[in-house]
C-alpha atoms as a PDB file:
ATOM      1  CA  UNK A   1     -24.978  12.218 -46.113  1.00  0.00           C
ATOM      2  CA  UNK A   2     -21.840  10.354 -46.560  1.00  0.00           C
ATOM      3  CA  UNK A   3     -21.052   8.079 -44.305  1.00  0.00           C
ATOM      4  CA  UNK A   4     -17.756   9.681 -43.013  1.00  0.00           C
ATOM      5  CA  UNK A   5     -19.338  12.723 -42.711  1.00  0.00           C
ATOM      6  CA  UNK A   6     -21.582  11.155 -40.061  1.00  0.00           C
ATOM      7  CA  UNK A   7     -18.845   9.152 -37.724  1.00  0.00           C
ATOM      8  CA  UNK A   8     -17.267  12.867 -37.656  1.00  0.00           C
ATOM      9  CA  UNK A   9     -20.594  14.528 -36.547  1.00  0.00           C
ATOM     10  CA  UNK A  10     -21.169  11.541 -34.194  1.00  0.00           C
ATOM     11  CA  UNK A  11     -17.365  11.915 -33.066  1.00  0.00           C
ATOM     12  CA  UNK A  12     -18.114  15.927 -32.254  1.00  0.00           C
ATOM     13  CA  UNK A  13     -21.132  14.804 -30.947  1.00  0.00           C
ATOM     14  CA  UNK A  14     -19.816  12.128 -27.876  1.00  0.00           C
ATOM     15  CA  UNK A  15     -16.526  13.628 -27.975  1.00  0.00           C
ATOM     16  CA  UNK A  16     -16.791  15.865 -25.028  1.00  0.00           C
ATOM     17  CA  UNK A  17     -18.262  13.307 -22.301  1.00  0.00           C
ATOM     18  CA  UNK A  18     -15.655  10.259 -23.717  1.00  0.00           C
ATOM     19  CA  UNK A  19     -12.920  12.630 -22.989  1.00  0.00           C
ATOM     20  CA  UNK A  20     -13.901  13.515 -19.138  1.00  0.00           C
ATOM     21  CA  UNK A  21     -14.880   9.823 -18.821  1.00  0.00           C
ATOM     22  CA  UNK A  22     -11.523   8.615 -20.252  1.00  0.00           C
ATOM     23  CA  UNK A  23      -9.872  11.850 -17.502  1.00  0.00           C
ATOM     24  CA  UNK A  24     -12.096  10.228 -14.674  1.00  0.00           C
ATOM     25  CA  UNK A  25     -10.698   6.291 -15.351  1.00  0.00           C
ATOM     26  CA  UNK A  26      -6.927   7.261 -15.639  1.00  0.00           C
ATOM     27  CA  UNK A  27      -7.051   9.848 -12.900  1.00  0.00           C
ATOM     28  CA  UNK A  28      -4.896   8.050 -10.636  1.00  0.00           C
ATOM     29  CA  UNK A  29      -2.239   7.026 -12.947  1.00  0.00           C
ATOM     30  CA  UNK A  30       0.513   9.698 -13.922  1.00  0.00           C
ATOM     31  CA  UNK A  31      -0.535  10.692 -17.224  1.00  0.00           C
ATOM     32  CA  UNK A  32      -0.447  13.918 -18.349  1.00  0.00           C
ATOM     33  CA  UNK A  33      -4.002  15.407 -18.938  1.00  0.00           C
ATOM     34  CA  UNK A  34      -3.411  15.796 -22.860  1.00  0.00           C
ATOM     35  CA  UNK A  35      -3.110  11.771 -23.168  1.00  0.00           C
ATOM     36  CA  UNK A  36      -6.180  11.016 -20.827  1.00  0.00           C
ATOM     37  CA  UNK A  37      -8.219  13.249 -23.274  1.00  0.00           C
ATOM     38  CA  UNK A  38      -6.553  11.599 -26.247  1.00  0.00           C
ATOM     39  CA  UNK A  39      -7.274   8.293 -24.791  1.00  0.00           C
ATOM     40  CA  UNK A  40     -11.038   8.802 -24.577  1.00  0.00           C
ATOM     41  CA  UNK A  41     -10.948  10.312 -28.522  1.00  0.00           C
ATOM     42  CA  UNK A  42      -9.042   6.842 -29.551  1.00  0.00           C
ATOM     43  CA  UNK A  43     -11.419   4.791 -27.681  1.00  0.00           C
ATOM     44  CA  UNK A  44     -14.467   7.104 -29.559  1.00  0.00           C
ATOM     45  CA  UNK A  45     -13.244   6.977 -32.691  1.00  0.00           C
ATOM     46  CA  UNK A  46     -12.517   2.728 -32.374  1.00  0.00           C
ATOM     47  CA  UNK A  47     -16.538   2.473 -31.399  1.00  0.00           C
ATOM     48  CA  UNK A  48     -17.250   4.834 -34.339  1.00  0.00           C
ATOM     49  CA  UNK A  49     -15.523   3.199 -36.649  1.00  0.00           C
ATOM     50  CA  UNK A  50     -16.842  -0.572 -35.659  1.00  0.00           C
ATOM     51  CA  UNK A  51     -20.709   0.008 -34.923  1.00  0.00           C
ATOM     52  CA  UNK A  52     -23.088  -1.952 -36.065  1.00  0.00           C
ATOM     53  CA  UNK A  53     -26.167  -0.348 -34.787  1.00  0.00           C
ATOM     54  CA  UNK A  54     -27.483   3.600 -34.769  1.00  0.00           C
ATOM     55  CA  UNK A  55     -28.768   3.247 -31.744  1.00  0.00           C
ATOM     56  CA  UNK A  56     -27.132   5.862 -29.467  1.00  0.00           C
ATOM     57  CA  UNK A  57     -26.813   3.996 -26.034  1.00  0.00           C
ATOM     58  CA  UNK A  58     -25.182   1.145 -27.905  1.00  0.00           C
ATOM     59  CA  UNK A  59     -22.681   3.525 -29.185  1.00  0.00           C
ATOM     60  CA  UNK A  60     -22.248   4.695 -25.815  1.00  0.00           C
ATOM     61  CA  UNK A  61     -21.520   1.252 -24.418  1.00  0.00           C
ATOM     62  CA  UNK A  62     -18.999   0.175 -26.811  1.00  0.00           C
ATOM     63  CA  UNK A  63     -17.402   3.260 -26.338  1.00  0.00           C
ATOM     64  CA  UNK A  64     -17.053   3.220 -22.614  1.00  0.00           C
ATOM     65  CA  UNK A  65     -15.787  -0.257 -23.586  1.00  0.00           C
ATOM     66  CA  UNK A  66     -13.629   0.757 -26.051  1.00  0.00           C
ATOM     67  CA  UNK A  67     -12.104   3.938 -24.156  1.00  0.00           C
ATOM     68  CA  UNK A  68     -11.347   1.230 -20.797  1.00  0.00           C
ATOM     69  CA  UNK A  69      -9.772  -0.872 -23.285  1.00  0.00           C
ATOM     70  CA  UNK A  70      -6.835   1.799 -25.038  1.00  0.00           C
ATOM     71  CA  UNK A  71      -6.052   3.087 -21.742  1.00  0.00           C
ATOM     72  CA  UNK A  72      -5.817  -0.584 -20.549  1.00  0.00           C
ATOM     73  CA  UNK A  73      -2.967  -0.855 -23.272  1.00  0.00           C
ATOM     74  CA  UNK A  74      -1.808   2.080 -22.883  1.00  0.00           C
ATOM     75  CA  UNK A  75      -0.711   0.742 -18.951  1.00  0.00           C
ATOM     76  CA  UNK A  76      -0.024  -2.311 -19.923  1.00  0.00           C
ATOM     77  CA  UNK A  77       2.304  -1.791 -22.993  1.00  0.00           C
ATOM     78  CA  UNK A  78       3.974   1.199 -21.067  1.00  0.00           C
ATOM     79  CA  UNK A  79       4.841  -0.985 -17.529  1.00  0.00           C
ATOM     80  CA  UNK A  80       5.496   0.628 -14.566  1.00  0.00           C
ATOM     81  CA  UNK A  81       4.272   3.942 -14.958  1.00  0.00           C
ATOM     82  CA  UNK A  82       4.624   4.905 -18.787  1.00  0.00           C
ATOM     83  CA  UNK A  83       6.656   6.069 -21.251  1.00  0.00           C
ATOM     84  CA  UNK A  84       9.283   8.574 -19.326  1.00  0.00           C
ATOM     85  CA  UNK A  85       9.148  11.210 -22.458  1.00  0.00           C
ATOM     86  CA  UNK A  86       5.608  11.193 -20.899  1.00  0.00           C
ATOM     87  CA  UNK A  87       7.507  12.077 -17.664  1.00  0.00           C
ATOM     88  CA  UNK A  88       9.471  14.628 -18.648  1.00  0.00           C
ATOM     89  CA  UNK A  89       6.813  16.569 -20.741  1.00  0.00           C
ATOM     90  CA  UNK A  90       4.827  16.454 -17.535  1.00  0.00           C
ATOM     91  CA  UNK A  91       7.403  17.206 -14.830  1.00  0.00           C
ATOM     92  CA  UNK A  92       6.951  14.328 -13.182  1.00  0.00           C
ATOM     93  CA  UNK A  93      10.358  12.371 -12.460  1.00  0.00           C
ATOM     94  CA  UNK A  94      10.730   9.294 -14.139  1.00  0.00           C
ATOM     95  CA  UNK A  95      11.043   6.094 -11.514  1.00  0.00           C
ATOM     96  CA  UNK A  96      13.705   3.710 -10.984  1.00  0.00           C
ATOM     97  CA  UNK A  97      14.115  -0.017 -10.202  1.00  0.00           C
ATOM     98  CA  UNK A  98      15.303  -0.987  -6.927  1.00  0.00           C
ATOM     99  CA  UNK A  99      17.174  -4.254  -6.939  1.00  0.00           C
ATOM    100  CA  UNK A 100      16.933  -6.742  -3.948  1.00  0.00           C
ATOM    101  CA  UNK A 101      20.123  -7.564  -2.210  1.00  0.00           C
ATOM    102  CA  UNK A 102      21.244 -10.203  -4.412  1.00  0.00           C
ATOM    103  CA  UNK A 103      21.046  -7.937  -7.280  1.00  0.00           C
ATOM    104  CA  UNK A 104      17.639  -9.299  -8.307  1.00  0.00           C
ATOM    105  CA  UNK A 105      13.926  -8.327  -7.456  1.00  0.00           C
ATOM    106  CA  UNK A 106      13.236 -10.330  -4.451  1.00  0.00           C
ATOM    107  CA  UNK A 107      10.132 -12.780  -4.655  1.00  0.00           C
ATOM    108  CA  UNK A 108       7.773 -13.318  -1.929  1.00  0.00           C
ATOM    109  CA  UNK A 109       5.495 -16.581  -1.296  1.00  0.00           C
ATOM    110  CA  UNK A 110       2.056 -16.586  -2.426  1.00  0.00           C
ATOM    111  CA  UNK A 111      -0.624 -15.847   0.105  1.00  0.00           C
ATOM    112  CA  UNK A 112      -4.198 -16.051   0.576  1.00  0.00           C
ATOM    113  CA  UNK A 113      -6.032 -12.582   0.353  1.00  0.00           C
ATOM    114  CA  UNK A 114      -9.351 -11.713   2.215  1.00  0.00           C
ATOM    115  CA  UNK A 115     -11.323  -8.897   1.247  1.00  0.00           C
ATOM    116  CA  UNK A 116      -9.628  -7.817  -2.216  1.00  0.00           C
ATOM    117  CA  UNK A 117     -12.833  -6.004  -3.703  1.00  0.00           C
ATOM    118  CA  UNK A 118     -13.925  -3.948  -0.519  1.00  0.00           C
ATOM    119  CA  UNK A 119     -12.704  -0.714  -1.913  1.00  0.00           C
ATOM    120  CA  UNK A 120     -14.358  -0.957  -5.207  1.00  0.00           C
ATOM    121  CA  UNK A 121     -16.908   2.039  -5.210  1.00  0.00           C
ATOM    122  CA  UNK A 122     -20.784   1.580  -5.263  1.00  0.00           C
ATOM    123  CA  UNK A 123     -21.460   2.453  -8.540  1.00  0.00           C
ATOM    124  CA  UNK A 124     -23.886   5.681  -8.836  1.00  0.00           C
ATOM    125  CA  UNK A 125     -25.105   5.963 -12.195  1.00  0.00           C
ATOM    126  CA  UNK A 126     -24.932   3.746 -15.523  1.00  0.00           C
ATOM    127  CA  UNK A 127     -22.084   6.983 -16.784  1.00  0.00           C
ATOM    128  CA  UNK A 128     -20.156   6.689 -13.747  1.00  0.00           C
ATOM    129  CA  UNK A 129     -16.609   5.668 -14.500  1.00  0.00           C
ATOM    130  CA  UNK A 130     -16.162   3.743 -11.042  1.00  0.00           C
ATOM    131  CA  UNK A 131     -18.811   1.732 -12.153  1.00  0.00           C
ATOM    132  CA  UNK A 132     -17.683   1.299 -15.804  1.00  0.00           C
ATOM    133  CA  UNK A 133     -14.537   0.138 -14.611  1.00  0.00           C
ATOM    134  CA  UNK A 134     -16.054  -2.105 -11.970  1.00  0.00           C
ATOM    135  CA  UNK A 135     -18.505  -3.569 -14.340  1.00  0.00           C
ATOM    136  CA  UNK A 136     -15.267  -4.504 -16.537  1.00  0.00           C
ATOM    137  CA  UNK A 137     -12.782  -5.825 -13.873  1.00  0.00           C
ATOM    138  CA  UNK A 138     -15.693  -7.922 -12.778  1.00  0.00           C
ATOM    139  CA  UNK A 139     -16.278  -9.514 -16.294  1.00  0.00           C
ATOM    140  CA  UNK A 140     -12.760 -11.151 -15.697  1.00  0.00           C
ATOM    141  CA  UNK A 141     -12.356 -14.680 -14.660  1.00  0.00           C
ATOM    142  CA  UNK A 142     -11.221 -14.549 -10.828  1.00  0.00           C
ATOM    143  CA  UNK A 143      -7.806 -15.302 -10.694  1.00  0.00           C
ATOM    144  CA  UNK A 144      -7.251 -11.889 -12.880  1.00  0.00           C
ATOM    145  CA  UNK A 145      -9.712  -9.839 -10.679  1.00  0.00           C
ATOM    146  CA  UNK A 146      -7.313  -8.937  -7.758  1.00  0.00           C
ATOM    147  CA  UNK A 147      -4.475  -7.945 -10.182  1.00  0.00           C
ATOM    148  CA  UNK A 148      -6.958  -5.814 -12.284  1.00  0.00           C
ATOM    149  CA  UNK A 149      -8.260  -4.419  -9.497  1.00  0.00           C
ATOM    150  CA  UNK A 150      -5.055  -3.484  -7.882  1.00  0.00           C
ATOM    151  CA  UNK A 151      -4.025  -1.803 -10.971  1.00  0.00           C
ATOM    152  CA  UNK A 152      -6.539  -0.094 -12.996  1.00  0.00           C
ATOM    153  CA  UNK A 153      -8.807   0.587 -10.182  1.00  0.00           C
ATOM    154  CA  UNK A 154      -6.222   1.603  -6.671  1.00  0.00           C
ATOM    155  CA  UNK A 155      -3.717   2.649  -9.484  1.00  0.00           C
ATOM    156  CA  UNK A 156      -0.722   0.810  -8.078  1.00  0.00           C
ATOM    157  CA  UNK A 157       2.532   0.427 -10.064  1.00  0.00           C
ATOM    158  CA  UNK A 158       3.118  -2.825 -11.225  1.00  0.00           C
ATOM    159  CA  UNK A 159       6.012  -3.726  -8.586  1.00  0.00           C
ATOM    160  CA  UNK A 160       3.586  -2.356  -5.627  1.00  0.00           C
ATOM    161  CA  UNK A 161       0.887  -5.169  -7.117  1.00  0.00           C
ATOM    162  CA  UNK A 162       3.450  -7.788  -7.152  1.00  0.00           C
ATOM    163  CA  UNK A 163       4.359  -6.885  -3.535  1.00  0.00           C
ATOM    164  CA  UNK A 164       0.796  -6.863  -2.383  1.00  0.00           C
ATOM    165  CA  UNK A 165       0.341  -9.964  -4.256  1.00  0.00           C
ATOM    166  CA  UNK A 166       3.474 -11.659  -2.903  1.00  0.00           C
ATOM    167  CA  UNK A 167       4.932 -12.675  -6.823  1.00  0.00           C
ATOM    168  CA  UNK A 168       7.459 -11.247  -9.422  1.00  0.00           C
ATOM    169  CA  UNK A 169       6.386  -8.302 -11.600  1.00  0.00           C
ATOM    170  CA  UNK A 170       6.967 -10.235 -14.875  1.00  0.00           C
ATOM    171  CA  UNK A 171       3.841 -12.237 -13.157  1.00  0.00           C
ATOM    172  CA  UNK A 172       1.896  -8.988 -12.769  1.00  0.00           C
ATOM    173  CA  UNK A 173       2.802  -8.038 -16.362  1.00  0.00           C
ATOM    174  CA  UNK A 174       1.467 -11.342 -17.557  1.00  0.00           C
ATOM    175  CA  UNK A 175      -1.711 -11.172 -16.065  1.00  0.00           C
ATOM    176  CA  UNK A 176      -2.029  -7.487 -16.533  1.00  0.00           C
ATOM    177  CA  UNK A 177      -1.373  -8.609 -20.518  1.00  0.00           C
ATOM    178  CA  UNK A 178      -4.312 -11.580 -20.316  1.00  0.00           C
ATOM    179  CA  UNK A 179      -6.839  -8.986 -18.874  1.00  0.00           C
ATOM    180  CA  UNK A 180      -6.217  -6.630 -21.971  1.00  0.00           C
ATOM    181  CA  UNK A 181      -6.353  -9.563 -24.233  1.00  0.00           C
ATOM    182  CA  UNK A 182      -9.749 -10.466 -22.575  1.00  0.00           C
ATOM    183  CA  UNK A 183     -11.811  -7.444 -22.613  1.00  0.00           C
ATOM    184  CA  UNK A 184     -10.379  -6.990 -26.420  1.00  0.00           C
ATOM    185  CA  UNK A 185     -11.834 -10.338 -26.991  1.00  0.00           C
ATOM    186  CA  UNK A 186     -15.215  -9.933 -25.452  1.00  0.00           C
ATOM    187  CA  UNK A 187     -15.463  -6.788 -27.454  1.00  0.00           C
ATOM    188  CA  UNK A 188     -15.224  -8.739 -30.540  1.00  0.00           C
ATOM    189  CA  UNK A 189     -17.484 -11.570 -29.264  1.00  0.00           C
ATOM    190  CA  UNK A 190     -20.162  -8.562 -28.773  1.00  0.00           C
ATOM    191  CA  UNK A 191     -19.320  -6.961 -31.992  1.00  0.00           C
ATOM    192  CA  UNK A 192     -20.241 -10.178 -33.830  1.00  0.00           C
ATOM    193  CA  UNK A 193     -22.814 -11.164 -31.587  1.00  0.00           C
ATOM    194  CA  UNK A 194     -24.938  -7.684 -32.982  1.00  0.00           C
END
């Protein structure tokens, strides 16, 4: 069998639980359900595409990787809440930027936080998403776990994190940007490693 043939029988084949896996992680952001189910496809289709083993749990793995990782972007490169065509096709109305008195987004002072990962969920089974996206947020170094956390898994908008977190949202986009560039580096460090 040719070897296309076979990443599009494999795609059929895993298509179905990457989409309601890729539904379950971005279920708290505003996305319309079309792009959470495109977003698990993409994410497929990526671990497809850079295998290096048949095995099927490996698959599995890099695609639960893979899938965290383009809807990871997809946050990231989109900001606050997305792109607002997104909105509009949805119905959802598009939000706007408050300004601080001055004219400016107001900064707060940096604090010390207690007890940042006590609403992560105990993870239930290996194909849980809660504890996909647990298991990922906790391969980051430390000073990128609360904003991660804050984000992907209590989907807060970016300005809401750099409330909680007491700093400017350029500094939440920044660290939002080094998590991406993390996990898309320790996927390559495991690709090569195999």
């Amino acid at each position: 069998m040719v070897e296309g043939a076979q990443d599009v029988l494999l795609f059929e084949e895993h298509r179905p639980w990457a989409e309601d896996l890729a539904a379950a992680l971005c279920a708290h952001r505003r996305i319309p359900e079309p792009d959470r189910r495109q977003h698990g496809r993409v994410g497929l289709w990526r671990a497809i595409k850079r295998r290096r083993s048949s095995d099927p749990a490996a698959l599995k793995a890099h695609a639960r990787r893979s899938i965290f990782g383009a809807i990871a972007e997809e946050t990231t490169r989109n900001g606050l809440f997305g792109d607002s065509r997104k909105f509009k096709r949805a119905g959802i109305p598009v939000p706007r930027v408050q300004l601080g008195p001055r004219g400016g987004r107001e900064r707060r002072e940096t604090e010390q936080r207690e007890g940042l990962f006590d609403n992560i969920p105990a993870p239930t089974t290996d194909d849980d998403p809660a504890t996909i996206a647990t298991d990922l947020v906790l391969s980051l170094p430390w000073d990128l776990r609360p904003f991660a956390d804050a984000y992907w898994l209590r989907g807060l908008s970016e300005s809401e994190v750099a409330q909680e977190m007491g700093c400017a949202p350029s500094t939440v986009s920044n660290r939002l940007y080094e998590c991406v560039e993390l996990l898309r580096a320790s996927e390559c460090v495991q690709r090569e490693a195999k």
